[in-house]
N, C-alpha and C. Protein backbone atom coordinates (compact mmCIF):
# COMPACT_ATOMS: atom_id res chain seq x y z
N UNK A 1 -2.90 3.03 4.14
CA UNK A 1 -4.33 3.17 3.96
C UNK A 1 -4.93 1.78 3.84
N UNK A 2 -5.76 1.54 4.72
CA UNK A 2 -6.63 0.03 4.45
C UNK A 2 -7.49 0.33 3.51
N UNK A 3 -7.86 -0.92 3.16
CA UNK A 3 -9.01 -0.65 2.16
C UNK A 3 -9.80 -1.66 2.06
N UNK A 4 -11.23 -1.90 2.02
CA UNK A 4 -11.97 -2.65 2.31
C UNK A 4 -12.93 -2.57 1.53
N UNK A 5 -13.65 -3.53 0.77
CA UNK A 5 -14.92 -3.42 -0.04
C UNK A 5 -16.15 -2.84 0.63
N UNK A 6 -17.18 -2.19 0.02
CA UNK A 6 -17.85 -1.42 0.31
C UNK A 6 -17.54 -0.13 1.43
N UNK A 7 -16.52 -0.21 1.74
CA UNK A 7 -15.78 0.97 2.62
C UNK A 7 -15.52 2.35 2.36
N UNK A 8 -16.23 3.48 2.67
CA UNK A 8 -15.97 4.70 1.98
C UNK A 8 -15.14 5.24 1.97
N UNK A 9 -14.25 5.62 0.77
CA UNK A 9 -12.84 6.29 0.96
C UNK A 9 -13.27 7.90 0.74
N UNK A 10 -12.51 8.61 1.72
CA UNK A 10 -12.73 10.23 1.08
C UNK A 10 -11.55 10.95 1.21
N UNK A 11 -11.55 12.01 0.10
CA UNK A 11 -10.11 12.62 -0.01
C UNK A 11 -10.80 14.12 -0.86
N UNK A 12 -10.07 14.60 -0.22
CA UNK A 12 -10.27 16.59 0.22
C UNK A 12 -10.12 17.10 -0.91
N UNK A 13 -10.79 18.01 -1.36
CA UNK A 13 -10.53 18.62 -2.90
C UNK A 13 -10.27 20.40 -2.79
N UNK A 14 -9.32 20.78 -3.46
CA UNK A 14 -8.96 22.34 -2.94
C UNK A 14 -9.47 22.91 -4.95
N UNK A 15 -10.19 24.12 -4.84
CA UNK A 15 -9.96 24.40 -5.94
C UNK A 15 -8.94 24.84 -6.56
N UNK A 16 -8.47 24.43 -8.39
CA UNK A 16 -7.13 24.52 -8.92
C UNK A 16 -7.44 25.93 -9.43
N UNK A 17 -6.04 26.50 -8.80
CA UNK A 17 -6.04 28.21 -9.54
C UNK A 17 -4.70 28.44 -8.98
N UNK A 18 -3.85 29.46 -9.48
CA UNK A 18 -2.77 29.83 -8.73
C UNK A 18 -2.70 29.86 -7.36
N UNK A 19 -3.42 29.87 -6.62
CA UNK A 19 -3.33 30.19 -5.56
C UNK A 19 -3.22 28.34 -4.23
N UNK A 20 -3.06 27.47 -4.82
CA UNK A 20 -3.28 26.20 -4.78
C UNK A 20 -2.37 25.69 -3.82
N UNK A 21 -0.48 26.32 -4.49
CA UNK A 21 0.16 25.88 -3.41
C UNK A 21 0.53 26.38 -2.22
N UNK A 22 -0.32 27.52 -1.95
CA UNK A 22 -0.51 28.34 -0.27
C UNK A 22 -1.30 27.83 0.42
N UNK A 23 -2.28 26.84 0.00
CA UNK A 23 -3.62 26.62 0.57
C UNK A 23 -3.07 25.83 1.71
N UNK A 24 -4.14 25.91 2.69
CA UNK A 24 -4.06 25.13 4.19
C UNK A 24 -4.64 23.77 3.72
N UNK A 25 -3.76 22.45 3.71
CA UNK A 25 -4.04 21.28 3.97
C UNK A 25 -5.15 21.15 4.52
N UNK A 26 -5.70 21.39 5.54
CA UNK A 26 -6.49 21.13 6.44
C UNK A 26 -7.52 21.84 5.76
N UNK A 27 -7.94 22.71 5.27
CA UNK A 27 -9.00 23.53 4.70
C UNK A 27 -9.70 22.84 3.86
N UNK A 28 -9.85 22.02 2.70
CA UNK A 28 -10.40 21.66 1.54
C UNK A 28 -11.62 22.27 1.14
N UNK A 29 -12.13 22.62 0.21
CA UNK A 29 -13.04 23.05 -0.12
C UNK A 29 -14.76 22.40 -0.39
N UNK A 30 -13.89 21.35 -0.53
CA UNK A 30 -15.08 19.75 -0.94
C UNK A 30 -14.39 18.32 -0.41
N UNK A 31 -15.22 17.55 -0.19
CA UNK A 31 -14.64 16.29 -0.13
C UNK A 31 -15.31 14.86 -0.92
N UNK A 32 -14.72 14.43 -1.19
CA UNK A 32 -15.01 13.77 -2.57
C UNK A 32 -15.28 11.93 -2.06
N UNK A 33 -16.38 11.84 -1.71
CA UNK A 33 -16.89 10.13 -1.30
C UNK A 33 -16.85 9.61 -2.05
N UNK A 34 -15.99 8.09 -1.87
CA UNK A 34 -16.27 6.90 -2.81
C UNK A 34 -16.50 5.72 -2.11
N UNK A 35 -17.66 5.04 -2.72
CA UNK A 35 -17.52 3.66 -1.88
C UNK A 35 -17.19 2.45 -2.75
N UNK A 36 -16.03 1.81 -2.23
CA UNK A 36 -14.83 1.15 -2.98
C UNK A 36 -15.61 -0.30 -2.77
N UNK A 37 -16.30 -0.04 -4.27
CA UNK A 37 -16.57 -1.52 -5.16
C UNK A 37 -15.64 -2.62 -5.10
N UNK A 38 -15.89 -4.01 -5.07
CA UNK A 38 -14.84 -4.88 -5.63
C UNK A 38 -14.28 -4.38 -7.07
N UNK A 39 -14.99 -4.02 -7.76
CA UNK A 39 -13.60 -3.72 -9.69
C UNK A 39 -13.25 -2.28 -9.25
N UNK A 40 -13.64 -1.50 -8.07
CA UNK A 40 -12.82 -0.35 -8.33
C UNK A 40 -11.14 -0.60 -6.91
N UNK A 41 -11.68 -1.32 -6.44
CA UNK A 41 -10.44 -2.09 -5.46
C UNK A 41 -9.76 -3.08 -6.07
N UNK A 42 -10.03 -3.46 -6.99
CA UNK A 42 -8.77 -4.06 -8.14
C UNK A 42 -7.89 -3.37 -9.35
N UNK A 43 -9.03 -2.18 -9.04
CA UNK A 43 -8.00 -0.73 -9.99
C UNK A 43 -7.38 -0.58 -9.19
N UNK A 44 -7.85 -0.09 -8.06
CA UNK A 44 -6.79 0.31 -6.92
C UNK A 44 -5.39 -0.33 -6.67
N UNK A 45 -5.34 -1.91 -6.94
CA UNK A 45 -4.23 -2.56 -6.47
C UNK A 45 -2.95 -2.51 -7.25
N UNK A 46 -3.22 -1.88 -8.70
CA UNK A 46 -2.14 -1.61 -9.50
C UNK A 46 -1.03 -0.30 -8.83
N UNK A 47 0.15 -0.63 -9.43
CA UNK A 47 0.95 0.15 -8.90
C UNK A 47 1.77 0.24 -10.37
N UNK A 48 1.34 1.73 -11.17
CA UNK A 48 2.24 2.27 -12.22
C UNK A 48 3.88 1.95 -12.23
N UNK A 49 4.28 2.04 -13.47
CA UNK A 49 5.28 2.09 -14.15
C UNK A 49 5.61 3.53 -13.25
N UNK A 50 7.36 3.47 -13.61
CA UNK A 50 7.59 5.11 -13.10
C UNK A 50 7.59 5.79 -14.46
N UNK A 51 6.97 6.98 -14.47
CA UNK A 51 6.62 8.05 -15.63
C UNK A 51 5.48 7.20 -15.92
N UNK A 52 4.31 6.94 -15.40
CA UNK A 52 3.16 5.91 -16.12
C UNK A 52 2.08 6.76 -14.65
N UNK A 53 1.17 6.58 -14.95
CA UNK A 53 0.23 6.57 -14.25
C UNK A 53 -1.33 6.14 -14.94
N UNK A 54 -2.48 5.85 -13.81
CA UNK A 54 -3.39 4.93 -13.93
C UNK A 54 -4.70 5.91 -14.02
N UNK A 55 -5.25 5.92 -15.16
CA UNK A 55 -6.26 7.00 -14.25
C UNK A 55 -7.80 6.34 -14.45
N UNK A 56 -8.70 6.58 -13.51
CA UNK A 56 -9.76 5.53 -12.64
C UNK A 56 -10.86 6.35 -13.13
N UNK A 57 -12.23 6.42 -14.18
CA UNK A 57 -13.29 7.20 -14.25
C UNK A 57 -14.15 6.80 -12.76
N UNK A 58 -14.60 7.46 -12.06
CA UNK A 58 -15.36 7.32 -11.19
C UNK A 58 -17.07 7.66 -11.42
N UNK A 59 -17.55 6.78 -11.52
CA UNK A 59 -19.10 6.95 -11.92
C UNK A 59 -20.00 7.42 -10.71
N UNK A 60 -19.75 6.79 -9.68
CA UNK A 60 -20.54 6.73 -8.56
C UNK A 60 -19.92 7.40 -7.09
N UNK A 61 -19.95 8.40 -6.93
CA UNK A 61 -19.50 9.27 -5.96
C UNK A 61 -20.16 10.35 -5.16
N UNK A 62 -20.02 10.98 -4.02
CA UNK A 62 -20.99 12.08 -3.43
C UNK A 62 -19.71 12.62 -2.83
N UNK A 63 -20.32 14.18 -3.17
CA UNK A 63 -19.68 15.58 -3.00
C UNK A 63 -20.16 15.97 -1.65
N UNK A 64 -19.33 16.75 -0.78
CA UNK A 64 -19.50 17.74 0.22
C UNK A 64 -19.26 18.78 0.46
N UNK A 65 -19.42 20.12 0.15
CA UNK A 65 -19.49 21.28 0.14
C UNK A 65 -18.96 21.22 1.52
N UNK A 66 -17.41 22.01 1.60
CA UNK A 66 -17.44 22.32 2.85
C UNK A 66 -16.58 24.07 3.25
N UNK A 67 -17.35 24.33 1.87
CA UNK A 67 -16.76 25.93 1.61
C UNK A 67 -18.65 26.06 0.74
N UNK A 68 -18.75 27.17 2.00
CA UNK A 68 -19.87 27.62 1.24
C UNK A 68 -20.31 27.89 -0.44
N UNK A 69 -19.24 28.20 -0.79
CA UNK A 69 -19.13 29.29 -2.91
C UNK A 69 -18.74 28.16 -3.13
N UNK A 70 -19.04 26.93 -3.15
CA UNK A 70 -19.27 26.03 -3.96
C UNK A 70 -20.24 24.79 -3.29
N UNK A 71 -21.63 25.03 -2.69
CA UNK A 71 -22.56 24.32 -2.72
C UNK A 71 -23.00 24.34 -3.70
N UNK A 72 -23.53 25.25 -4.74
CA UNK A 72 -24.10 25.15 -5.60
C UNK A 72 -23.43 23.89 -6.30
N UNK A 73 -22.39 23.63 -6.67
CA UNK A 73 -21.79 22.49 -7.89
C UNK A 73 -22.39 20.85 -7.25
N UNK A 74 -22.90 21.15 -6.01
CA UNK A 74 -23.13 19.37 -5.39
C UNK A 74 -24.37 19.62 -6.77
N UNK A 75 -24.88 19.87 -6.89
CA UNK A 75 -26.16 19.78 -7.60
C UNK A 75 -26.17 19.86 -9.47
N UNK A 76 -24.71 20.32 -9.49
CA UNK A 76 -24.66 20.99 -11.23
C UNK A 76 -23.68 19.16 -11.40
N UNK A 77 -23.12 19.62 -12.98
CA UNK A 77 -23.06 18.51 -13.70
C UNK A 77 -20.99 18.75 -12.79
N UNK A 78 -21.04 17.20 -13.28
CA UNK A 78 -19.30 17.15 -12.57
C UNK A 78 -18.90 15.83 -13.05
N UNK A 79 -17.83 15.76 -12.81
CA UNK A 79 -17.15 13.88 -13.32
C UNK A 79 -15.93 14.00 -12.33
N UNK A 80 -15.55 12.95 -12.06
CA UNK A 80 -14.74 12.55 -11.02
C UNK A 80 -13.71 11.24 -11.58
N UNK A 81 -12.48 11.42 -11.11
CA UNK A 81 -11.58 10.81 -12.03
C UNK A 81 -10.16 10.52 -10.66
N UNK A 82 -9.98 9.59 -10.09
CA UNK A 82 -8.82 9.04 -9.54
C UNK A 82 -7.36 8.70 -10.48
N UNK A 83 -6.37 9.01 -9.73
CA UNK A 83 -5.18 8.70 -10.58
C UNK A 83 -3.99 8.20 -10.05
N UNK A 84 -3.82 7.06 -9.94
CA UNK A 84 -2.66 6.53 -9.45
C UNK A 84 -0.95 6.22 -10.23
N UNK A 85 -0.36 7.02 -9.55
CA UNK A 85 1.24 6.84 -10.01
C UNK A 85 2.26 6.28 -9.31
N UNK A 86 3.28 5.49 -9.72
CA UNK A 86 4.23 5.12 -8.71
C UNK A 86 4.02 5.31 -7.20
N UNK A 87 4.23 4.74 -6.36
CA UNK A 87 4.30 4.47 -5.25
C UNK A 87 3.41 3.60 -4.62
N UNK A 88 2.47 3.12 -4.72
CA UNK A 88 1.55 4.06 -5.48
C UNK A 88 0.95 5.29 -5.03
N UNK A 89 0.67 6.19 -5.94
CA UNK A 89 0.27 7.18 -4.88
C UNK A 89 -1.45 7.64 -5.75
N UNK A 90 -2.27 8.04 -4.54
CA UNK A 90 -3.48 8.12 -5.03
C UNK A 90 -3.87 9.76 -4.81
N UNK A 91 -4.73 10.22 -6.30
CA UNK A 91 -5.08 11.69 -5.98
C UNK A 91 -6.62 11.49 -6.81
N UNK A 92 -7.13 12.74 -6.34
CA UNK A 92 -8.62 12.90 -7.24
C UNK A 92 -8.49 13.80 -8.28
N UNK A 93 -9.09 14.34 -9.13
CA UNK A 93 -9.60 15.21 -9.96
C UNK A 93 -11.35 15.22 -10.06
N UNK A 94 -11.56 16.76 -9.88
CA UNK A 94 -13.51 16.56 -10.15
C UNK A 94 -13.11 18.10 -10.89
N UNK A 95 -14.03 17.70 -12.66
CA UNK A 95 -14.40 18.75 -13.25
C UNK A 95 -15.35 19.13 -14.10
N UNK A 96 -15.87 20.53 -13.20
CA UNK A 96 -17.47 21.00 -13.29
C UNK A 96 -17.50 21.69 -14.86
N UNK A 97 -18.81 21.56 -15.05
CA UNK A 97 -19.42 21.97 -16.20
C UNK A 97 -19.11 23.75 -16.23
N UNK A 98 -18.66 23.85 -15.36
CA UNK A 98 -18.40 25.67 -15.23
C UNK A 98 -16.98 25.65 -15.47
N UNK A 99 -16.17 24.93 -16.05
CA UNK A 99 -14.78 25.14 -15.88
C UNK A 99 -14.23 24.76 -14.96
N UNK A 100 -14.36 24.62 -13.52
CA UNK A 100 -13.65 24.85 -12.29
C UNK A 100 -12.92 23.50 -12.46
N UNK A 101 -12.06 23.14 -11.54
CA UNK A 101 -11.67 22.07 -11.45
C UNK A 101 -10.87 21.89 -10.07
N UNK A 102 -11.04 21.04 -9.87
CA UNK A 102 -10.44 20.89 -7.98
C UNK A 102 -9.71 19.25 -8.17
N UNK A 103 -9.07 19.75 -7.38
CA UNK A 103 -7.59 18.52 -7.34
C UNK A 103 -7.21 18.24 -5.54
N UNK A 104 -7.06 16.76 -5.16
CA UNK A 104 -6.77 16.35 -4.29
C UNK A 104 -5.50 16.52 -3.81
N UNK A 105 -4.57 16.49 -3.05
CA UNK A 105 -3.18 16.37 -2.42
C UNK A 105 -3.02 14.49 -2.90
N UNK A 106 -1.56 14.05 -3.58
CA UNK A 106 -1.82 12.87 -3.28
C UNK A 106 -1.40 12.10 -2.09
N UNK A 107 -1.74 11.68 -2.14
CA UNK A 107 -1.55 10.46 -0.55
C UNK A 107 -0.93 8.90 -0.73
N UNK A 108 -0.55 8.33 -0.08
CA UNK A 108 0.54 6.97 -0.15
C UNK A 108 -0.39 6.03 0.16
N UNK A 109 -0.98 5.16 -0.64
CA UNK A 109 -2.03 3.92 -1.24
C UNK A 109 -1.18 2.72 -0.88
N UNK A 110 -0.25 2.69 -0.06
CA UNK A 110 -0.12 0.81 -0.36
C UNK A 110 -0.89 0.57 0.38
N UNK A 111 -2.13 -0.06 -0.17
CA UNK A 111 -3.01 -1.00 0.25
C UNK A 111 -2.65 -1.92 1.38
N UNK A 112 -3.42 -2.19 2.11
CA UNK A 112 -3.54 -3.62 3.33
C UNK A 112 -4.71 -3.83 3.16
N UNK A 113 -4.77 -5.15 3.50
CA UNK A 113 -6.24 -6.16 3.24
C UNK A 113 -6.03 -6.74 4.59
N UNK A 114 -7.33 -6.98 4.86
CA UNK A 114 -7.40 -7.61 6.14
C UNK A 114 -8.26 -9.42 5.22
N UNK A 115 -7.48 -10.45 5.34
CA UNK A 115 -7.76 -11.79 4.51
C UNK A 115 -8.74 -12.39 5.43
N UNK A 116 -8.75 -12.25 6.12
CA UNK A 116 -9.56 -12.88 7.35
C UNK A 116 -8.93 -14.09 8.10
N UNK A 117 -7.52 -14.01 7.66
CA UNK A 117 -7.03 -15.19 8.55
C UNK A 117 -7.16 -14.95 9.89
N UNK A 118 -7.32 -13.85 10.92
CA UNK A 118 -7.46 -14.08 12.32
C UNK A 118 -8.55 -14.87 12.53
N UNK A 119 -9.84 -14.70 11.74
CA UNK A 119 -10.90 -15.72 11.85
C UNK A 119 -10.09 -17.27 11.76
N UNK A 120 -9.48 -17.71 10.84
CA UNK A 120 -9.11 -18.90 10.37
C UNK A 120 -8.25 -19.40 12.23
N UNK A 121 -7.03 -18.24 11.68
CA UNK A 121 -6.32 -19.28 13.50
C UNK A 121 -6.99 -19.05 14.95
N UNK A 122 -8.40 -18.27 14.74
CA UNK A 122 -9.02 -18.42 15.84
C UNK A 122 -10.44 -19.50 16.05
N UNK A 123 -10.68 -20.13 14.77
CA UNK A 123 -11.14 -21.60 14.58
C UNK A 123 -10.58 -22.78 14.91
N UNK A 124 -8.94 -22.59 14.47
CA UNK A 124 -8.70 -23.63 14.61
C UNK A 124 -7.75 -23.98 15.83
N UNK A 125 -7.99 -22.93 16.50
CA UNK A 125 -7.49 -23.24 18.10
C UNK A 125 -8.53 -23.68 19.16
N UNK A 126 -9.44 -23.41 18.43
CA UNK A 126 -10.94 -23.62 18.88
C UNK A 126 -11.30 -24.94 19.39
């Protein structure tokens, strides 16, 4: 996964209930926008202890309804919370003022940065 300042990261949210580990990957119910600040891309760069994990309050985020029976929550109260563990590996949590709570799949975060050295050795061949 690259990652880039001001770059929007998004990752799929299924609602948590028994029924969670049948669900179609591909389905998500919501999808959960972040646009990756410089201090939230230096949370990002940590990589937990094993049995440790990191967990990220997210202040600033936008929701997408992409299951009708839950448009209503883009609009109700919610908090959003990233959590990184060994590998590192990155997942979401968002939980509504109604109880509900929806959880991401996690996904494999080693970061790449692009430094801008192709700019640099394409100056100085210049």
């Amino acid at each position: 996964m690259e990652l880039e300042q001001n770059s929007d990261l998004t990752l799929p949210l299924f609602y948590f209930d028994e029924n969670l580990h049948s669900r179609d990957i591909e389905s998500p119910d919501l999808l959960l926008h972040v646009t990756l600040s410089e201090e939230l891309l230096a949370q990002l760069c940590q990589n937990p202890a094993v049995d440790s994990s990191v967990a990220i309050a997210i202040n600033e985020y936008r929701l997408e309804a992409l299951n009708d029976d839950y448009q209503a929550l883009i609009d109700g109260e919610h908090d959003a919370q990233l959590t990184l563990v060994r590998g590192p590996l990155l997942s979401a949590m968002l939980s509504c003022d109604n109880d509900q709570t929806f959880v991401s799949p996690q996904v494999d975060m080693m970061p790449t940065f692009d430094l801008g050295d192709d700019v640099e050795d394409i100056e100085e061949e210049g």
